[in-house]
N, C-alpha and C. Protein backbone atom coordinates (compact mmCIF):
# COMPACT_ATOMS: atom_id res chain seq x y z
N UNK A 1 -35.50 -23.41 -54.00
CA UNK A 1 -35.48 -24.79 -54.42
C UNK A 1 -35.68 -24.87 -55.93
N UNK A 2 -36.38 -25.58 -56.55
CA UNK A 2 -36.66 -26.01 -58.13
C UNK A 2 -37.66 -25.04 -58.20
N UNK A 3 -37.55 -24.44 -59.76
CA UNK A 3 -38.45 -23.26 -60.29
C UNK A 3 -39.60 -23.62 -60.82
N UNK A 4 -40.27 -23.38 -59.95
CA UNK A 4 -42.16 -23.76 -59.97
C UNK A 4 -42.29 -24.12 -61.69
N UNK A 5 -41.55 -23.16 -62.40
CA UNK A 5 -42.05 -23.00 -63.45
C UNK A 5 -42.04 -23.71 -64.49
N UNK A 6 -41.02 -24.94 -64.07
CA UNK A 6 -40.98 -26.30 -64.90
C UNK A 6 -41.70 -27.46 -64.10
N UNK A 7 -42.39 -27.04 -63.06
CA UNK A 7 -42.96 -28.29 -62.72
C UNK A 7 -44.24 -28.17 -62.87
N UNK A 8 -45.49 -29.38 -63.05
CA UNK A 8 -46.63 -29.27 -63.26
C UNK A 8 -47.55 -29.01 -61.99
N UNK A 9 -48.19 -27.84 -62.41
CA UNK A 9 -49.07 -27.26 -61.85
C UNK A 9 -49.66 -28.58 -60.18
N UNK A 10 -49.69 -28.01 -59.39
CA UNK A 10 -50.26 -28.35 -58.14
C UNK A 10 -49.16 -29.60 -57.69
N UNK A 11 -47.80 -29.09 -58.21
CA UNK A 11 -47.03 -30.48 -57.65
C UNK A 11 -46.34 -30.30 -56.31
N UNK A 12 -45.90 -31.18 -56.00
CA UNK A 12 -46.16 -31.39 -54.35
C UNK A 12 -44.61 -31.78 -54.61
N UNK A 13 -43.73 -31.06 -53.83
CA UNK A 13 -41.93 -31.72 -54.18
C UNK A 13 -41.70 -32.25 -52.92
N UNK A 14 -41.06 -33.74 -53.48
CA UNK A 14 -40.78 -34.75 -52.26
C UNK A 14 -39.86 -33.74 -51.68
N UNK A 15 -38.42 -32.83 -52.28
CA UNK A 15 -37.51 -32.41 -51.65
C UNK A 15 -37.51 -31.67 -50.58
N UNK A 16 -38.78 -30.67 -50.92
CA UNK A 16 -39.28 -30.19 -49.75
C UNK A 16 -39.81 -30.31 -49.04
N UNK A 17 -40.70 -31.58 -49.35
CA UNK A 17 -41.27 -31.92 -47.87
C UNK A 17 -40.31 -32.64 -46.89
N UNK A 18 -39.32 -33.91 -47.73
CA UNK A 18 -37.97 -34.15 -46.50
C UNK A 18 -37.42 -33.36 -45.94
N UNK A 19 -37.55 -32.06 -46.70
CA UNK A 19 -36.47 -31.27 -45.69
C UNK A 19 -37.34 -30.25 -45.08
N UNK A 20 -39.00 -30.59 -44.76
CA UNK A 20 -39.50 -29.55 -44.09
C UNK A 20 -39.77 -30.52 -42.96
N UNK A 21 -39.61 -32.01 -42.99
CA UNK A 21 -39.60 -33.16 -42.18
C UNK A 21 -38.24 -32.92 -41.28
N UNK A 22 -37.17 -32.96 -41.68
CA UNK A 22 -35.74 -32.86 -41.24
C UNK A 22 -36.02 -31.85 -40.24
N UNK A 23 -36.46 -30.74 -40.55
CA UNK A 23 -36.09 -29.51 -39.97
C UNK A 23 -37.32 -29.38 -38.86
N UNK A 24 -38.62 -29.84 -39.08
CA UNK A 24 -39.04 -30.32 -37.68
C UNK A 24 -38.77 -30.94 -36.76
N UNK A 25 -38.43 -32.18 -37.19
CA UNK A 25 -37.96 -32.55 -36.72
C UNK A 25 -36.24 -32.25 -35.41
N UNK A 26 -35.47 -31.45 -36.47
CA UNK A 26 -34.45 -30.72 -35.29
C UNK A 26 -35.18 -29.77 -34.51
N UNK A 27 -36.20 -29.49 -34.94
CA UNK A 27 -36.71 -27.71 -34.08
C UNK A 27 -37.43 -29.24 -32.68
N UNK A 28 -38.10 -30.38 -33.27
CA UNK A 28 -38.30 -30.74 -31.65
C UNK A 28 -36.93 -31.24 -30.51
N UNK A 29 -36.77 -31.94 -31.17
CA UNK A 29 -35.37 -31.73 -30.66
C UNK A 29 -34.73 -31.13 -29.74
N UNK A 30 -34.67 -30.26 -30.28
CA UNK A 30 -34.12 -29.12 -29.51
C UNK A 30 -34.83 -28.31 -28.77
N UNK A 31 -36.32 -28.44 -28.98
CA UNK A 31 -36.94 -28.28 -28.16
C UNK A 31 -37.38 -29.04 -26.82
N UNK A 32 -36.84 -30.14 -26.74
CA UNK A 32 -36.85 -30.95 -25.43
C UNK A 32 -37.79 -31.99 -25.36
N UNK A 33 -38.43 -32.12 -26.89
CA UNK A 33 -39.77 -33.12 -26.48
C UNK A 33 -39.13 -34.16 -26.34
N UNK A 34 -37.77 -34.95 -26.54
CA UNK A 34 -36.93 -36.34 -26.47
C UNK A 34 -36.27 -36.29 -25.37
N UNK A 35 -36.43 -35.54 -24.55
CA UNK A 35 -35.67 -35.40 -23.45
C UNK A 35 -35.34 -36.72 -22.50
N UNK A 36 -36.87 -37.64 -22.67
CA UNK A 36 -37.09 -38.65 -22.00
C UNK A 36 -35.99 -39.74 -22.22
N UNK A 37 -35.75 -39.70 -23.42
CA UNK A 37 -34.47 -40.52 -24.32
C UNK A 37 -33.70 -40.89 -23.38
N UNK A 38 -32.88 -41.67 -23.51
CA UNK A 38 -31.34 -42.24 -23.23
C UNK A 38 -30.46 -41.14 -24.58
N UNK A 39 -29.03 -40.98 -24.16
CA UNK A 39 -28.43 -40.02 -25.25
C UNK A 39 -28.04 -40.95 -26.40
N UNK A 40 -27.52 -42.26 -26.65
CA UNK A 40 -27.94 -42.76 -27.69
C UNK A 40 -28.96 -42.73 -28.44
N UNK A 41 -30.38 -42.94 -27.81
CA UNK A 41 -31.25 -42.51 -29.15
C UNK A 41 -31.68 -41.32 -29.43
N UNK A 42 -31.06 -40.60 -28.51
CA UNK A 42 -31.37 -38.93 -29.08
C UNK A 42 -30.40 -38.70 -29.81
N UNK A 43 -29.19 -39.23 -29.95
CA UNK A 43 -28.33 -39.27 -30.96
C UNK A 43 -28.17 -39.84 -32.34
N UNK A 44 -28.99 -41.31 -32.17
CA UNK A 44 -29.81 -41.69 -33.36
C UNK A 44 -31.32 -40.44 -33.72
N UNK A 45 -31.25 -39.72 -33.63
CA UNK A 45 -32.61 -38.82 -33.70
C UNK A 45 -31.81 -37.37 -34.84
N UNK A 46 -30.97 -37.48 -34.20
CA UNK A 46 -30.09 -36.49 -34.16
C UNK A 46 -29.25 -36.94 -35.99
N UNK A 47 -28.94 -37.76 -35.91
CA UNK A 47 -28.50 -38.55 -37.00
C UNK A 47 -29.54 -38.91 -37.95
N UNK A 48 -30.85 -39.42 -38.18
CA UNK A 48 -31.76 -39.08 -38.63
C UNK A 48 -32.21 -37.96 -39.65
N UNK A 49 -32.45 -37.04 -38.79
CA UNK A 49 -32.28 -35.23 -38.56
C UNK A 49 -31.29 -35.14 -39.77
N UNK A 50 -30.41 -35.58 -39.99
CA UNK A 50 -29.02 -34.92 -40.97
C UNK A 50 -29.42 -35.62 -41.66
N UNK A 51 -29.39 -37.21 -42.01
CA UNK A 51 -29.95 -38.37 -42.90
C UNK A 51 -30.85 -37.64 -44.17
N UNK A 52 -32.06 -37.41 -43.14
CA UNK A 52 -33.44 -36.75 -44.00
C UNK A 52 -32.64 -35.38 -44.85
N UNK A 53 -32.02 -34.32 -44.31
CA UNK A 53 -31.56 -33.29 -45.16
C UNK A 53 -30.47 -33.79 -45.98
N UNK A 54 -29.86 -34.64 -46.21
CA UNK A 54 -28.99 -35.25 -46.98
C UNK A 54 -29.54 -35.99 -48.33
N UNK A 55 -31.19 -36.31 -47.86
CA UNK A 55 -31.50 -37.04 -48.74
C UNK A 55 -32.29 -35.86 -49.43
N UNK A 56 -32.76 -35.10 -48.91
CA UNK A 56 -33.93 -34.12 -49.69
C UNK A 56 -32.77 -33.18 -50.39
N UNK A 57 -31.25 -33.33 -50.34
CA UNK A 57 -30.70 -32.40 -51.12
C UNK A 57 -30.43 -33.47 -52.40
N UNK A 58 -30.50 -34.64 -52.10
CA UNK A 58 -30.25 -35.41 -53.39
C UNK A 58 -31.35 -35.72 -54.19
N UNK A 59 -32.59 -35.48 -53.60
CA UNK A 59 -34.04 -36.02 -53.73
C UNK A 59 -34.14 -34.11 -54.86
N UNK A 60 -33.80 -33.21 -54.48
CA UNK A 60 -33.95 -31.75 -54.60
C UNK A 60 -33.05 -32.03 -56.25
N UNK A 61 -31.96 -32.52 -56.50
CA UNK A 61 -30.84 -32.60 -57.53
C UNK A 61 -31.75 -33.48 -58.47
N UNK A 62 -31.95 -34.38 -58.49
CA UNK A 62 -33.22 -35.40 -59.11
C UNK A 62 -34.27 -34.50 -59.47
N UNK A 63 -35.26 -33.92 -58.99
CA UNK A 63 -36.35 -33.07 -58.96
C UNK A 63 -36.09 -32.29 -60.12
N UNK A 64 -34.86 -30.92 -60.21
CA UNK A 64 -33.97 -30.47 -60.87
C UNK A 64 -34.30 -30.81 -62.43
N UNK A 65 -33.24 -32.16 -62.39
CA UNK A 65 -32.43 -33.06 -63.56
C UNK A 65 -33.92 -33.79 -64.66
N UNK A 66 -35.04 -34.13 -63.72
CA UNK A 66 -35.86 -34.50 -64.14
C UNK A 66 -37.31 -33.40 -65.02
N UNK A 67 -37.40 -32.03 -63.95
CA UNK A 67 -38.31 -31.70 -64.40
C UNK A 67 -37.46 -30.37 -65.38
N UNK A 68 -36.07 -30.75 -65.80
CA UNK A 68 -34.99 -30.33 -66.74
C UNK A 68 -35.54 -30.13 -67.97
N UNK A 69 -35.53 -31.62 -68.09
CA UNK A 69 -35.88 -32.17 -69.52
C UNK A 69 -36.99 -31.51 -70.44
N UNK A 70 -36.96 -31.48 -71.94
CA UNK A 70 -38.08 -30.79 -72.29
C UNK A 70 -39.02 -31.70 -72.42
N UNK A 71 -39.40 -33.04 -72.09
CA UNK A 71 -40.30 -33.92 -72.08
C UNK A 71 -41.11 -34.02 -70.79
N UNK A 72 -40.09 -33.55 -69.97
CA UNK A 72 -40.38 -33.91 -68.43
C UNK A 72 -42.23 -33.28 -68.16
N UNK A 73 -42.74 -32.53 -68.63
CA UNK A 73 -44.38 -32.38 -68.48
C UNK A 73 -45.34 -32.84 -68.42
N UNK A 74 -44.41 -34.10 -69.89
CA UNK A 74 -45.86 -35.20 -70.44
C UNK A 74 -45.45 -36.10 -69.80
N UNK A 75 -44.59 -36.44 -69.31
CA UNK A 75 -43.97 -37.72 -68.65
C UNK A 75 -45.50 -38.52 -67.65
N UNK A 76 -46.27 -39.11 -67.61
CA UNK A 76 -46.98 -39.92 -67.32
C UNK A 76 -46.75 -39.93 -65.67
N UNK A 77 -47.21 -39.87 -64.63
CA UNK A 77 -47.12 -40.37 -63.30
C UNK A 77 -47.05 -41.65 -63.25
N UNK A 78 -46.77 -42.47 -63.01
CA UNK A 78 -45.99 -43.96 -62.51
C UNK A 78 -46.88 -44.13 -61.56
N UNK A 79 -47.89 -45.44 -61.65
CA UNK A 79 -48.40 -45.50 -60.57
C UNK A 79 -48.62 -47.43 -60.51
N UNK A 80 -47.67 -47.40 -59.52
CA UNK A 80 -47.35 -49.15 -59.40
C UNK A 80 -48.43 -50.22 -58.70
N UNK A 81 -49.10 -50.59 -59.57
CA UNK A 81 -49.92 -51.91 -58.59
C UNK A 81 -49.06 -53.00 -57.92
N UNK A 82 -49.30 -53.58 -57.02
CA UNK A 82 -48.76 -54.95 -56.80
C UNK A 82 -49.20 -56.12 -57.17
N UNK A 83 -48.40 -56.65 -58.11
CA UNK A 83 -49.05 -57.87 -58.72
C UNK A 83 -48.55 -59.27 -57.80
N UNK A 84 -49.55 -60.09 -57.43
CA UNK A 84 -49.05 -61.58 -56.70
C UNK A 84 -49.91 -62.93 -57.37
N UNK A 85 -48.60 -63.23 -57.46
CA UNK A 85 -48.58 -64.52 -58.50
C UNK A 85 -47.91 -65.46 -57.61
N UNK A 86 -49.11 -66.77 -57.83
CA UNK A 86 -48.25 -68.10 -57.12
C UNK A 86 -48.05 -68.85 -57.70
């Protein structure tokens, strides 16, 4: 995946965790725990399953592109409050 060596120390990559999600996700699967299902939603399950690895390869390309940059170190964590105003 992305080389440890541009990312900051103790970071946690969304890419891999979707696609360590994805891929549990098929191993139950196929292991029979949905069995109970109707085949439509084991087929929505199933579809899912591909969804999540589709996204952690685009989520993985981002990761990449971002921790690329020679700024990308100091770059600040983003951390969003919710503001509500009436």
């Amino acid at each position: 995946m992305t080389d440890r060596a541009l990312l900051p120390p103790d970071h946690a990559i969304l890419s891999e965790q979707m696609s360590d999600a994805a891929s549990e996700l098929a191993n139950r699967i196929e292991l029979g725990e949905f069995d109970d299902l109707d085949e439509g939603q084991l087929n929505d399950l199933h579809a899912l399953s591909n969804a999540m690895e589709r996204w952690a390869a685009m989520a993985h390309i981002m990761e990449e592109r971002l921790f690329a940059t020679p700024s990308a170190a100091s770059l600040p964590v983003a951390r969003r409050g919710v503001a509500i105003r009436n």
